[in-house]
PDB file of N, CA and C in Angstrom:
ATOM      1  N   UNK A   1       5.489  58.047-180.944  1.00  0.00           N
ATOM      2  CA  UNK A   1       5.843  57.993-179.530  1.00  0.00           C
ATOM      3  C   UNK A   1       6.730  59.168-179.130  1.00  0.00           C
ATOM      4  N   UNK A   2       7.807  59.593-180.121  1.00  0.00           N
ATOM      5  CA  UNK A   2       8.583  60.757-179.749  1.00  0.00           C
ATOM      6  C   UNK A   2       7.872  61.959-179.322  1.00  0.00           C
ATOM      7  N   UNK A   3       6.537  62.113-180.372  1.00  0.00           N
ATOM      8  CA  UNK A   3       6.143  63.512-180.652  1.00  0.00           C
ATOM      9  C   UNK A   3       5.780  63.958-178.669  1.00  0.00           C
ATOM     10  N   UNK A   4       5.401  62.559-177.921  1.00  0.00           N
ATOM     11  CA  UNK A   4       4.912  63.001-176.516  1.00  0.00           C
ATOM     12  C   UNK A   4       6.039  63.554-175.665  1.00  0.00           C
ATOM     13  N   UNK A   5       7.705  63.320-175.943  1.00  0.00           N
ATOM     14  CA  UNK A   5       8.734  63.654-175.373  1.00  0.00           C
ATOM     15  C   UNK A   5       8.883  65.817-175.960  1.00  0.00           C
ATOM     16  N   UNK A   6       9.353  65.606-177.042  1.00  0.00           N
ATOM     17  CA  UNK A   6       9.603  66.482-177.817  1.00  0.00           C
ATOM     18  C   UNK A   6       8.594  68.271-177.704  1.00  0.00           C
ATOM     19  N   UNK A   7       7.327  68.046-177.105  1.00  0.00           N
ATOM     20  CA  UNK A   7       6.364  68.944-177.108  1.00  0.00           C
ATOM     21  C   UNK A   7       5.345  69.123-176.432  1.00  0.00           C
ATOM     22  N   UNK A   8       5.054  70.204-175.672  1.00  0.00           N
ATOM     23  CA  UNK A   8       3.865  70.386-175.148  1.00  0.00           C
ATOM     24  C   UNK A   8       2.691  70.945-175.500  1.00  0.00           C
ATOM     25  N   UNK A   9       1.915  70.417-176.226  1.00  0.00           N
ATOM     26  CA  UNK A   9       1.343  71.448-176.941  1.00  0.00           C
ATOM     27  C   UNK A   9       0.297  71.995-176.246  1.00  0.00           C
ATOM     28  N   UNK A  10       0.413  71.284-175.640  1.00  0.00           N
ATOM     29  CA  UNK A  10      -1.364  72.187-174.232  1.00  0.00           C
ATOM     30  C   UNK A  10      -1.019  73.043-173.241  1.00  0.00           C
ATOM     31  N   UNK A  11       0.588  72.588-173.302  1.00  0.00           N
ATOM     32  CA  UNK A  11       0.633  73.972-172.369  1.00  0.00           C
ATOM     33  C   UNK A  11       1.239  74.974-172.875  1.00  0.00           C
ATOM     34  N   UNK A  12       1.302  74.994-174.177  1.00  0.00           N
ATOM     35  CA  UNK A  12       1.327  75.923-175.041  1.00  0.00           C
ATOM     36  C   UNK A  12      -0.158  76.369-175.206  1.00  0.00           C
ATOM     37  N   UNK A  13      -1.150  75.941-175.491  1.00  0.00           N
ATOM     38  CA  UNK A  13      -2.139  76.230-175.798  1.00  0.00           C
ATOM     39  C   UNK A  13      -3.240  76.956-175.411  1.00  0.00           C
ATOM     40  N   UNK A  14      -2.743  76.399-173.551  1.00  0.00           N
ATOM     41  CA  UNK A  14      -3.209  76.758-172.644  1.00  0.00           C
ATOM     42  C   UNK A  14      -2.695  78.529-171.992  1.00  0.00           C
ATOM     43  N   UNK A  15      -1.914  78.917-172.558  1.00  0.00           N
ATOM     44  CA  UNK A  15      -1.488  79.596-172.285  1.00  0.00           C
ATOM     45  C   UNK A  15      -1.876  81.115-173.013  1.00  0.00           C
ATOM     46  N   UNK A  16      -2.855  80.788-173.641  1.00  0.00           N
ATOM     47  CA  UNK A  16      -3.150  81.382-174.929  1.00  0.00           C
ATOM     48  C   UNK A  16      -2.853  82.089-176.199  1.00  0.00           C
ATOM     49  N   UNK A  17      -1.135  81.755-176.005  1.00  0.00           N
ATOM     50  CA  UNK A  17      -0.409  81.726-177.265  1.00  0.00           C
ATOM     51  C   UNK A  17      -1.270  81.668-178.639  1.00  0.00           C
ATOM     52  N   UNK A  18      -0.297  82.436-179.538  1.00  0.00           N
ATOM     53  CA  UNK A  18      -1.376  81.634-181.116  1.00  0.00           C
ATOM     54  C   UNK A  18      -0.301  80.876-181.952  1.00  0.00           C
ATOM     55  N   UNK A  19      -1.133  79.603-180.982  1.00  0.00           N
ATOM     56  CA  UNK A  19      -0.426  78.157-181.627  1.00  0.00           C
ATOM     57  C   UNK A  19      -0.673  77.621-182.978  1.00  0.00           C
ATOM     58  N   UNK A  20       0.812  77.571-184.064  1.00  0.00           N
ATOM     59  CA  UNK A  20       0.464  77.192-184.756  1.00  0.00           C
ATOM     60  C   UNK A  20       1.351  75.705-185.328  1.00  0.00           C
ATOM     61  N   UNK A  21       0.978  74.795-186.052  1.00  0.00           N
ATOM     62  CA  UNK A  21       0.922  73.568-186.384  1.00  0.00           C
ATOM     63  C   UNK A  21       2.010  73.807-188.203  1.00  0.00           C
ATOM     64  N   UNK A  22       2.675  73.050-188.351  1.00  0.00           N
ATOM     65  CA  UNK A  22       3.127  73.262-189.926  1.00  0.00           C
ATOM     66  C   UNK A  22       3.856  71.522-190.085  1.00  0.00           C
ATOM     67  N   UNK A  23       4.007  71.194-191.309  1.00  0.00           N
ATOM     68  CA  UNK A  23       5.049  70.557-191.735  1.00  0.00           C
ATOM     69  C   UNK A  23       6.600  70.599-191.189  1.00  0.00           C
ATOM     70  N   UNK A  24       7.201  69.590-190.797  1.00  0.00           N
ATOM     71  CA  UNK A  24       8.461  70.286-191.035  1.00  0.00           C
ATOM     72  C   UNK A  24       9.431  68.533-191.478  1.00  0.00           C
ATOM     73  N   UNK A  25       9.031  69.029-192.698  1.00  0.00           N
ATOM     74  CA  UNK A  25       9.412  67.678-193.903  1.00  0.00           C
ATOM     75  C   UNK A  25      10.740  67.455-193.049  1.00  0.00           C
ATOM     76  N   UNK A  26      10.556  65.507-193.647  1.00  0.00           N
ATOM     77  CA  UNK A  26      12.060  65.083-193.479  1.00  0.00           C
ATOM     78  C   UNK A  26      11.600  64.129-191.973  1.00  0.00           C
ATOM     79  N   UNK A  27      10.839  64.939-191.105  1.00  0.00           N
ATOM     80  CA  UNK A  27      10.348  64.520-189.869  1.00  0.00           C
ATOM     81  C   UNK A  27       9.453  63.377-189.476  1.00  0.00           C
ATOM     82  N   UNK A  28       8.281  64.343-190.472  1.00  0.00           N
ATOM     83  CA  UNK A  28       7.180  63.021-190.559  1.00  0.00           C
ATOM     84  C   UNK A  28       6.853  63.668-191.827  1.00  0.00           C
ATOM     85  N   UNK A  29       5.519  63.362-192.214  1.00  0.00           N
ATOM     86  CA  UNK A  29       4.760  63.610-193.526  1.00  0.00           C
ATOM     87  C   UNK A  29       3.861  64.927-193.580  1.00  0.00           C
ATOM     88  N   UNK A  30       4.230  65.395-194.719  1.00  0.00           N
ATOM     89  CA  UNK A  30       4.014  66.755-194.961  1.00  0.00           C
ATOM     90  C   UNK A  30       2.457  66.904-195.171  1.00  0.00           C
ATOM     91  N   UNK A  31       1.744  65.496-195.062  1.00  0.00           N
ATOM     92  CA  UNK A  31      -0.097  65.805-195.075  1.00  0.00           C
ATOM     93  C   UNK A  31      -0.629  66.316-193.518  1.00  0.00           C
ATOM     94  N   UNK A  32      -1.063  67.542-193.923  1.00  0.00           N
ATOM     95  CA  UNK A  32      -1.680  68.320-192.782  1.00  0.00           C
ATOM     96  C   UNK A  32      -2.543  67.268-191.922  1.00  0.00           C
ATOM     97  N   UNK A  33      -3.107  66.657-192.718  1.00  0.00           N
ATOM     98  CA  UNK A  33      -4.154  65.744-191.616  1.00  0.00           C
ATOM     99  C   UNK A  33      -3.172  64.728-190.835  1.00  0.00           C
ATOM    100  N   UNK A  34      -2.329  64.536-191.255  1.00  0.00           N
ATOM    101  CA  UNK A  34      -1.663  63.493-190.202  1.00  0.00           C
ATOM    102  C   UNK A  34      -0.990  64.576-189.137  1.00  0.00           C
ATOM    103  N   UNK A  35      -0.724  65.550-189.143  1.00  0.00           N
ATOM    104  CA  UNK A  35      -0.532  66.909-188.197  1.00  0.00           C
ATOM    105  C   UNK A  35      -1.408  66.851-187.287  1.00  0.00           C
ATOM    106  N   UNK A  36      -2.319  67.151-187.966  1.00  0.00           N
ATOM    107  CA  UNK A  36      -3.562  67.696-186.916  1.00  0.00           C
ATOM    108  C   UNK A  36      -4.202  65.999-186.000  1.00  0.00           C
ATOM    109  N   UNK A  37      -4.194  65.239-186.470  1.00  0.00           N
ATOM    110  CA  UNK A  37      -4.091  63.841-186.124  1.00  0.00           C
ATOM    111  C   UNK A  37      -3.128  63.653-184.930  1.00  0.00           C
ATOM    112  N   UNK A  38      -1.655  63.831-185.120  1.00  0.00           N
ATOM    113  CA  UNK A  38      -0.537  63.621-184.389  1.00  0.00           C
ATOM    114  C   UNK A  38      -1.216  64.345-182.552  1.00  0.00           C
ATOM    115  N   UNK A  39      -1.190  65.545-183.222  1.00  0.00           N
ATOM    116  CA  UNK A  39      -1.553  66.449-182.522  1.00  0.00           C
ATOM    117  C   UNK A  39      -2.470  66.525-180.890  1.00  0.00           C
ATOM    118  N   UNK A  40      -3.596  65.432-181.744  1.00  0.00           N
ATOM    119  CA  UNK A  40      -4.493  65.123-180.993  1.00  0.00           C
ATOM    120  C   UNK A  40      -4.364  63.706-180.322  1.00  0.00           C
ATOM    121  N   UNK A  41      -3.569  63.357-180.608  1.00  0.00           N
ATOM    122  CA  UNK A  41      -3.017  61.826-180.395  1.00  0.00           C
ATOM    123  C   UNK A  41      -2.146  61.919-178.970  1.00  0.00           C
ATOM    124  N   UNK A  42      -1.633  62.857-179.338  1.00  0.00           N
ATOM    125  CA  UNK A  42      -0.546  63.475-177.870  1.00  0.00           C
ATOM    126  C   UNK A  42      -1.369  63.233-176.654  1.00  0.00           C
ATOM    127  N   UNK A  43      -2.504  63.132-176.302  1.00  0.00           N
ATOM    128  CA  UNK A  43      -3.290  62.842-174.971  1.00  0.00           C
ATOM    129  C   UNK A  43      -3.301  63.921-173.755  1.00  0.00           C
ATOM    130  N   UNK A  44      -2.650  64.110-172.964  1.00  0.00           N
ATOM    131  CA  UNK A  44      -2.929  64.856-172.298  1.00  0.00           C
ATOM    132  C   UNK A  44      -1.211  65.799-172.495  1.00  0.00           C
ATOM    133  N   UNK A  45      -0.895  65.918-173.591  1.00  0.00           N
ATOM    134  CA  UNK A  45       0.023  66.821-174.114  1.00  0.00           C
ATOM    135  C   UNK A  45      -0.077  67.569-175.257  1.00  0.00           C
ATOM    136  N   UNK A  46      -1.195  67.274-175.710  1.00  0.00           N
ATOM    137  CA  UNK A  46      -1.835  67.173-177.666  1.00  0.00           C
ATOM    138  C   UNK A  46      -2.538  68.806-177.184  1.00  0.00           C
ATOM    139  N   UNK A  47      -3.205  68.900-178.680  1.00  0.00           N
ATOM    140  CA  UNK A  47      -4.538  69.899-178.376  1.00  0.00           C
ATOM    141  C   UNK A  47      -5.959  69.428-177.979  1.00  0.00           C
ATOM    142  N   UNK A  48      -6.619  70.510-177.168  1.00  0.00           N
ATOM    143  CA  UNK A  48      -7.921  69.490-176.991  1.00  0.00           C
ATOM    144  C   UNK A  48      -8.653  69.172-177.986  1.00  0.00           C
ATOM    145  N   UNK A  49      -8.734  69.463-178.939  1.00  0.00           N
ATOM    146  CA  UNK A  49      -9.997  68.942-179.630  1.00  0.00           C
ATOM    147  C   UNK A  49      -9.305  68.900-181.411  1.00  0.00           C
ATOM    148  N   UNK A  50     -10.379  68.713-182.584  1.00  0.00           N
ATOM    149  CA  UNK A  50      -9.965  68.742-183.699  1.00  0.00           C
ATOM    150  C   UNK A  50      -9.695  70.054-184.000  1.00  0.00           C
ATOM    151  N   UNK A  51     -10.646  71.019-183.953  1.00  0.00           N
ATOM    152  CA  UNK A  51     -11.016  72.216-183.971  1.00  0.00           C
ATOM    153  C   UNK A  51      -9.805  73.315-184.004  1.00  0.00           C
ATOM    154  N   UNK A  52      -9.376  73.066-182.504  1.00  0.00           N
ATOM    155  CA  UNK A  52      -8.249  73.570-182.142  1.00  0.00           C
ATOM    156  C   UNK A  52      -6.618  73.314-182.671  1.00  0.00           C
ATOM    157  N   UNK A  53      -6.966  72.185-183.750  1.00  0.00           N
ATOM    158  CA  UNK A  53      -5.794  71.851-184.120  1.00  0.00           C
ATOM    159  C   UNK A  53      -5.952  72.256-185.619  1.00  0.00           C
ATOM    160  N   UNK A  54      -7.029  71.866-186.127  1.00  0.00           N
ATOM    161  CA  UNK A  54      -7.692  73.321-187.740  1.00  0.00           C
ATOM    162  C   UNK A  54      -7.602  74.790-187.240  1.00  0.00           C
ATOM    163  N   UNK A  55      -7.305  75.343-186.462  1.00  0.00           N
ATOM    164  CA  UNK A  55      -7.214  76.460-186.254  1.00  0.00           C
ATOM    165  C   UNK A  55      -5.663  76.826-186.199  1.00  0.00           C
ATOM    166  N   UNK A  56      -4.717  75.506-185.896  1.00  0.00           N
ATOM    167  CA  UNK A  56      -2.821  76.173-186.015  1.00  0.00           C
ATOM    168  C   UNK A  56      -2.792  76.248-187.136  1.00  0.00           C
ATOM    169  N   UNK A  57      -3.261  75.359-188.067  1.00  0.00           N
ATOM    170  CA  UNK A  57      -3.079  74.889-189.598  1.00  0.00           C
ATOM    171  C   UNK A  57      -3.576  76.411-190.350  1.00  0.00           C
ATOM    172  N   UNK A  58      -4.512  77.119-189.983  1.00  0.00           N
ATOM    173  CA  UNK A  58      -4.710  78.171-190.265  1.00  0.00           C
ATOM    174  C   UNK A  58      -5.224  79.181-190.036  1.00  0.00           C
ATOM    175  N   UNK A  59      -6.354  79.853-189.483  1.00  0.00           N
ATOM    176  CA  UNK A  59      -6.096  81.136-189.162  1.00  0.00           C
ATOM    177  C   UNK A  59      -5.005  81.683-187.959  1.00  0.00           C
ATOM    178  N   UNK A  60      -4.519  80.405-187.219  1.00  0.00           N
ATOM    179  CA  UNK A  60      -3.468  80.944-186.233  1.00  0.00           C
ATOM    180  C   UNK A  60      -2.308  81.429-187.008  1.00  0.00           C
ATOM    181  N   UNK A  61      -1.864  80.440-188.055  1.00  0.00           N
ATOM    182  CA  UNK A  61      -0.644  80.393-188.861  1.00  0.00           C
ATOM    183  C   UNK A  61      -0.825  81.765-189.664  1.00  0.00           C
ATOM    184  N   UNK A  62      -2.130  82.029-189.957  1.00  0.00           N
ATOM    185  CA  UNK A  62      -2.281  83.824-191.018  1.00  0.00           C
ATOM    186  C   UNK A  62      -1.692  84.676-190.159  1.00  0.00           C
ATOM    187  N   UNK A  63      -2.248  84.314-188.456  1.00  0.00           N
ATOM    188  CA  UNK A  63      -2.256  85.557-187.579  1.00  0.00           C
ATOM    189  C   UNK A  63      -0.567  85.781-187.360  1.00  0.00           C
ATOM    190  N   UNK A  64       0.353  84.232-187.237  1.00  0.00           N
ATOM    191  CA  UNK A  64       1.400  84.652-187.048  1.00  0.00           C
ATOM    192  C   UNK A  64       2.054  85.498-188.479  1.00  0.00           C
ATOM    193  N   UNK A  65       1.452  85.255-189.497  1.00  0.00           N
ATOM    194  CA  UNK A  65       2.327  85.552-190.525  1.00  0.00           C
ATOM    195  C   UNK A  65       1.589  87.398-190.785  1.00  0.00           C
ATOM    196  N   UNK A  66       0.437  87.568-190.143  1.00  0.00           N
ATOM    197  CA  UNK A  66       0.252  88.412-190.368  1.00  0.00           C
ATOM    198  C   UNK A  66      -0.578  89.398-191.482  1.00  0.00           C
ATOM    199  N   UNK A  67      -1.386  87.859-192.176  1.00  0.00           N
ATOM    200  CA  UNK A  67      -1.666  87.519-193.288  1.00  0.00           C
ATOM    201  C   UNK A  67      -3.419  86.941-193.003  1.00  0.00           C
ATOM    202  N   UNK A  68      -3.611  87.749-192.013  1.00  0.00           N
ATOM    203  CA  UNK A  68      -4.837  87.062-191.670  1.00  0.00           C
ATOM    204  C   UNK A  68      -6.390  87.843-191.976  1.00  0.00           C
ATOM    205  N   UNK A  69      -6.312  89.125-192.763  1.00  0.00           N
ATOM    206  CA  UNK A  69      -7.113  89.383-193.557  1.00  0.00           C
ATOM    207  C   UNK A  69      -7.349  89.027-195.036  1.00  0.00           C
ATOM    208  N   UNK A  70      -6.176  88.347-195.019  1.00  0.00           N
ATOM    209  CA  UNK A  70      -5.876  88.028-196.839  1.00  0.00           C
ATOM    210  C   UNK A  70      -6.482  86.487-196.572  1.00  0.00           C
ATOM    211  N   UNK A  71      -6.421  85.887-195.803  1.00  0.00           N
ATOM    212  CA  UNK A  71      -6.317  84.228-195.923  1.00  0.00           C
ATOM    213  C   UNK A  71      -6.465  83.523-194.468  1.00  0.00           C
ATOM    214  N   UNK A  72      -6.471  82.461-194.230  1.00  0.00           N
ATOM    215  CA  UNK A  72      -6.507  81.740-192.671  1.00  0.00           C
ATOM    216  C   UNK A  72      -8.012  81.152-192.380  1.00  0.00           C
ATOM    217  N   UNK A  73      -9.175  81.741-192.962  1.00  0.00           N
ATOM    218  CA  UNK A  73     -10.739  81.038-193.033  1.00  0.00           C
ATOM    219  C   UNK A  73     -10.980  81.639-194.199  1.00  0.00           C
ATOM    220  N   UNK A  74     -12.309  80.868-194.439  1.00  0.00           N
ATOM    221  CA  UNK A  74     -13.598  81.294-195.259  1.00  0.00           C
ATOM    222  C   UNK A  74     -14.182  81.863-195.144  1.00  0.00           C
ATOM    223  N   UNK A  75     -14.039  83.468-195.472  1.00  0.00           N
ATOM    224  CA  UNK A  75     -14.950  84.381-195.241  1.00  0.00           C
ATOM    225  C   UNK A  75     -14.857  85.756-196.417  1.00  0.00           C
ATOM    226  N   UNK A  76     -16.306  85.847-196.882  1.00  0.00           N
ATOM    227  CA  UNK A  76     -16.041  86.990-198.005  1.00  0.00           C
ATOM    228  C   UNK A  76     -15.368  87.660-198.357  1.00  0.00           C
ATOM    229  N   UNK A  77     -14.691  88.078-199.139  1.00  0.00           N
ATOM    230  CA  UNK A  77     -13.380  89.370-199.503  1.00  0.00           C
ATOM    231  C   UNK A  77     -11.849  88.647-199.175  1.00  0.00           C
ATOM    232  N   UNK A  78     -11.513  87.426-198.703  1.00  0.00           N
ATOM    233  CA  UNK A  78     -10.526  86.688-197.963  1.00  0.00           C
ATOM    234  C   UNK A  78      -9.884  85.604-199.507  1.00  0.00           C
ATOM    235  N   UNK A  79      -8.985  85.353-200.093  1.00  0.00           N
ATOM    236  CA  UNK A  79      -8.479  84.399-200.661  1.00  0.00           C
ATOM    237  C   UNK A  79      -9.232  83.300-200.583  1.00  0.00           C
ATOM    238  N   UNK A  80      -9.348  82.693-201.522  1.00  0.00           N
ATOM    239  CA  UNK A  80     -10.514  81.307-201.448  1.00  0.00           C
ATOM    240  C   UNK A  80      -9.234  80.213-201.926  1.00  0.00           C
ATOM    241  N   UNK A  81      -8.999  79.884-200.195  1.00  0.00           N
ATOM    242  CA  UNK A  81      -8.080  79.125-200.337  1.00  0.00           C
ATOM    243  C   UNK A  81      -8.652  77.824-199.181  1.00  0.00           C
ATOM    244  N   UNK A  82      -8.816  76.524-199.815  1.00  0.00           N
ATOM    245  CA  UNK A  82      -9.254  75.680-198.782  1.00  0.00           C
ATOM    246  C   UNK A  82      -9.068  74.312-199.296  1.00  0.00           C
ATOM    247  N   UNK A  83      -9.323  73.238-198.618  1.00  0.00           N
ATOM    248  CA  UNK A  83      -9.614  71.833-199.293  1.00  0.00           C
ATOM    249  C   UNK A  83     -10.725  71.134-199.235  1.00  0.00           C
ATOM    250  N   UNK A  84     -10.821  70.130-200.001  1.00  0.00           N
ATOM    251  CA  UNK A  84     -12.458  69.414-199.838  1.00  0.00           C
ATOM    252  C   UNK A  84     -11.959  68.172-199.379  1.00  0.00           C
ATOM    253  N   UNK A  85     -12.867  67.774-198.822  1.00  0.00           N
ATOM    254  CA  UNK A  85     -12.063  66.242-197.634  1.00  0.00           C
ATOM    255  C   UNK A  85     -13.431  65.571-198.107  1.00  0.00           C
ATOM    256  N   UNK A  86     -13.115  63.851-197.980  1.00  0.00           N
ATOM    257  CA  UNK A  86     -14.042  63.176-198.503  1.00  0.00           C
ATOM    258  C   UNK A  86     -14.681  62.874-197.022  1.00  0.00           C
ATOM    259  N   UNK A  87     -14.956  63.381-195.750  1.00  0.00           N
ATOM    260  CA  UNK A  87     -15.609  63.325-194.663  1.00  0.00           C
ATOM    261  C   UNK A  87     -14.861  64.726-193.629  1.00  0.00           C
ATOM    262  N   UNK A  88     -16.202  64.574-192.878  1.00  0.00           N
ATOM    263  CA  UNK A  88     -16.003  66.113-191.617  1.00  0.00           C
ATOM    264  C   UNK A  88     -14.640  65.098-190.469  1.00  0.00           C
ATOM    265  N   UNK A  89     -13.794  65.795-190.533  1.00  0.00           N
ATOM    266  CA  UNK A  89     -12.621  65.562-189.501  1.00  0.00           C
ATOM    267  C   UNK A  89     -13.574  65.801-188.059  1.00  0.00           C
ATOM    268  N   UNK A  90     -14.092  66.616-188.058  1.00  0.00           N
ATOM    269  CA  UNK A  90     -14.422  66.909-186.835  1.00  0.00           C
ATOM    270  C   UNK A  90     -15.439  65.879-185.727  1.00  0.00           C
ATOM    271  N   UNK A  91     -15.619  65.184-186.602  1.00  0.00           N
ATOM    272  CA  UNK A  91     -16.791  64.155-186.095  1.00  0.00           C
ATOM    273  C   UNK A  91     -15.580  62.498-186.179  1.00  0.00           C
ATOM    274  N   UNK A  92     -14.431  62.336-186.298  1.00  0.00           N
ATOM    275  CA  UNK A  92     -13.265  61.275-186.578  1.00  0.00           C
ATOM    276  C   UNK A  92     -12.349  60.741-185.586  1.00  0.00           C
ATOM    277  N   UNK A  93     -12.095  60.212-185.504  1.00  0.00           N
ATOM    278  CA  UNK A  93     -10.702  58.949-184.458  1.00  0.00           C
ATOM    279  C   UNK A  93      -9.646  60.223-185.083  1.00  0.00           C
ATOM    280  N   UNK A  94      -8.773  60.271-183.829  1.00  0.00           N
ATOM    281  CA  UNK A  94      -7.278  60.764-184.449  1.00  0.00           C
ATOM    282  C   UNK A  94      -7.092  59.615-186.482  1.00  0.00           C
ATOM    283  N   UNK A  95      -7.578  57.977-185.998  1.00  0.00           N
ATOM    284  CA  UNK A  95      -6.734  57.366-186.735  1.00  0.00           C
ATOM    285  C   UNK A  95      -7.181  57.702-188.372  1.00  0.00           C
ATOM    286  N   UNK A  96      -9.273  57.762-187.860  1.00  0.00           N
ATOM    287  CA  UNK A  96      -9.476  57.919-189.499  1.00  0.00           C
ATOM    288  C   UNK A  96      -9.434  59.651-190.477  1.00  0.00           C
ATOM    289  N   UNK A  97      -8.768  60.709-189.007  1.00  0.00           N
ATOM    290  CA  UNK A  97      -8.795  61.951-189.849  1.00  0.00           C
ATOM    291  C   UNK A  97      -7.109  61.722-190.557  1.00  0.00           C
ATOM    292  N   UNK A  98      -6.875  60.995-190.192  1.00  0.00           N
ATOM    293  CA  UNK A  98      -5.095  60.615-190.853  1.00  0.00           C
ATOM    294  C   UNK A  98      -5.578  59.871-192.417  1.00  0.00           C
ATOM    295  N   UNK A  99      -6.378  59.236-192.304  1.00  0.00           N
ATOM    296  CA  UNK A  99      -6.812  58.422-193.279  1.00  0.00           C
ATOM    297  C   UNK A  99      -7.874  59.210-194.190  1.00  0.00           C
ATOM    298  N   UNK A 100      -8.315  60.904-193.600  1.00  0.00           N
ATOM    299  CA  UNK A 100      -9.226  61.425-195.009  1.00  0.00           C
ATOM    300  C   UNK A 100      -8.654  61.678-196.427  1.00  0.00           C
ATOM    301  N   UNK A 101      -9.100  61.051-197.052  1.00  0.00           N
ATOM    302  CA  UNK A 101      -8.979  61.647-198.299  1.00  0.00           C
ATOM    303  C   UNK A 101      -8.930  63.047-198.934  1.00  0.00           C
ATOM    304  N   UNK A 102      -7.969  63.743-199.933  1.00  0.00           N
ATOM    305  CA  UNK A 102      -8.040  65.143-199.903  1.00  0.00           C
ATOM    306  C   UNK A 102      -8.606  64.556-201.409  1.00  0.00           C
ATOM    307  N   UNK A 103      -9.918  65.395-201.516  1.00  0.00           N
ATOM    308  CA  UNK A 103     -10.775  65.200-203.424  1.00  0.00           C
ATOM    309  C   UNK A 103      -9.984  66.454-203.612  1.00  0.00           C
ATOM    310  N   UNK A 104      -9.958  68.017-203.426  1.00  0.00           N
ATOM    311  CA  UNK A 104      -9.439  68.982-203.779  1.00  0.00           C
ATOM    312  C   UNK A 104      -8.829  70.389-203.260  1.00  0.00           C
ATOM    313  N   UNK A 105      -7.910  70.672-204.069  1.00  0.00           N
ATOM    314  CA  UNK A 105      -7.379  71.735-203.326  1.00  0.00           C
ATOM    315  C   UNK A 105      -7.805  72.781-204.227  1.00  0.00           C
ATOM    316  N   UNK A 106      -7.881  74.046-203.409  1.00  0.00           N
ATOM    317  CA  UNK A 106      -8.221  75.481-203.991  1.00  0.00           C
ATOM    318  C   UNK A 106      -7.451  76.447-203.552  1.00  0.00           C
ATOM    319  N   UNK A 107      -6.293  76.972-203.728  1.00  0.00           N
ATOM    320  CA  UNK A 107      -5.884  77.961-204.055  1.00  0.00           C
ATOM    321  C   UNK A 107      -6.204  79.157-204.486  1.00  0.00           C
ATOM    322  N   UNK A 108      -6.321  80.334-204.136  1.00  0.00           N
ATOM    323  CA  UNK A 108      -6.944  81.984-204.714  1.00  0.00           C
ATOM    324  C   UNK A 108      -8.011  81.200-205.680  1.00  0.00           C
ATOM    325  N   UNK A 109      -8.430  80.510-205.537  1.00  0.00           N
ATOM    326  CA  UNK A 109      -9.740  80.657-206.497  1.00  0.00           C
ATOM    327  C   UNK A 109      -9.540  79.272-207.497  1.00  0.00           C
ATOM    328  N   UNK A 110      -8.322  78.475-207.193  1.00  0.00           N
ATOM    329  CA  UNK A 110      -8.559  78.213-208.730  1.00  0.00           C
ATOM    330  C   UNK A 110      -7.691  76.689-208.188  1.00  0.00           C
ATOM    331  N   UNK A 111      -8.165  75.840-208.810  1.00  0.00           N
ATOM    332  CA  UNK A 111      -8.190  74.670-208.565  1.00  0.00           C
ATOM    333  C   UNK A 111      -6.934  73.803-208.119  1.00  0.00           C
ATOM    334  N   UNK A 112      -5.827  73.902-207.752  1.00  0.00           N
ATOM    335  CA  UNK A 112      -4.519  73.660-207.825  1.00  0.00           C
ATOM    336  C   UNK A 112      -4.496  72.109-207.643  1.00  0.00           C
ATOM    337  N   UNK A 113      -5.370  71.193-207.028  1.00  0.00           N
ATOM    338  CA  UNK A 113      -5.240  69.865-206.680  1.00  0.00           C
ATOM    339  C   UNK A 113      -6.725  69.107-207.063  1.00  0.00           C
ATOM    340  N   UNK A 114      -6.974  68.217-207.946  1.00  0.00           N
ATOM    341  CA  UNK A 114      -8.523  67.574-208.050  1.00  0.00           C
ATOM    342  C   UNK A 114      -8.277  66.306-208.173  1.00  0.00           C
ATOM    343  N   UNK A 115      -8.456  64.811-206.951  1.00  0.00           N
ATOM    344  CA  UNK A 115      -8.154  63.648-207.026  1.00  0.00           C
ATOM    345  C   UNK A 115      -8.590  62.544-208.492  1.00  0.00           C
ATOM    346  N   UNK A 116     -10.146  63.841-208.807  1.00  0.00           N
ATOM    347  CA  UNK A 116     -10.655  62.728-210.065  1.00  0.00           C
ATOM    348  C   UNK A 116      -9.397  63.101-211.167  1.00  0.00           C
ATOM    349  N   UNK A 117      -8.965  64.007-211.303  1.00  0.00           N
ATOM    350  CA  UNK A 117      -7.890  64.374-212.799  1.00  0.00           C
ATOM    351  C   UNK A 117      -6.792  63.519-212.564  1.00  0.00           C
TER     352      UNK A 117
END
């Protein structure tokens, strides 16, 4: 309920800023999907869509850091850095992309998180 006092994120968004989305532990929970969830939950203060809220989480967040040929999408010559979700967020309720499962994380190439191990 706070997050609707505390932030605007559409009219941030709207503005065409490059909005980006992070953790900020201690607050709420440091799983990106409940971020990008929150996010969209906001209603007519949120971001519009899922899309737009996978895009603070990262290539916006490369662009602010500046880091956005090295990393931020999937694309040839770029850090192969991503996760595998046990369903497409993009097709989900705010409630059940809070509820995806992460099977794995990938880091530069190399496996850093796998739910079966």
């Amino acid at each position: 309920k706070r997050a609707h006092s505390l932030m605007n994120l559409k009219a941030i968004f709207d503005t065409g800023a490059n909005l980006t989305l992070s953790s900020d532990w201690n607050v709420h929970e440091l799983n990106p999907l409940v971020g990008i969830a929150n996010s969209i939950r906001m209603g007519n203060t949120g971001l519009p869509n899922v899309e737009a809220a996978i895009d603070a989480y990262t290539i916006n967040a490369a662009v602010s850091l500046g880091i956005q040929d090295i990393t931020g999408s999937v694309e040839v010559g770029k850090s192969a850095d991503f996760a595998i979700l046990d369903r497409d967020i993009t097709r989900l309720s705010p409630d059940d992309i809070a509820d995806t499962e992460i099977l794995m994380t990938v880091l530069q190439g190399d496996i850093v998180f796998d739910a079966e191990e």
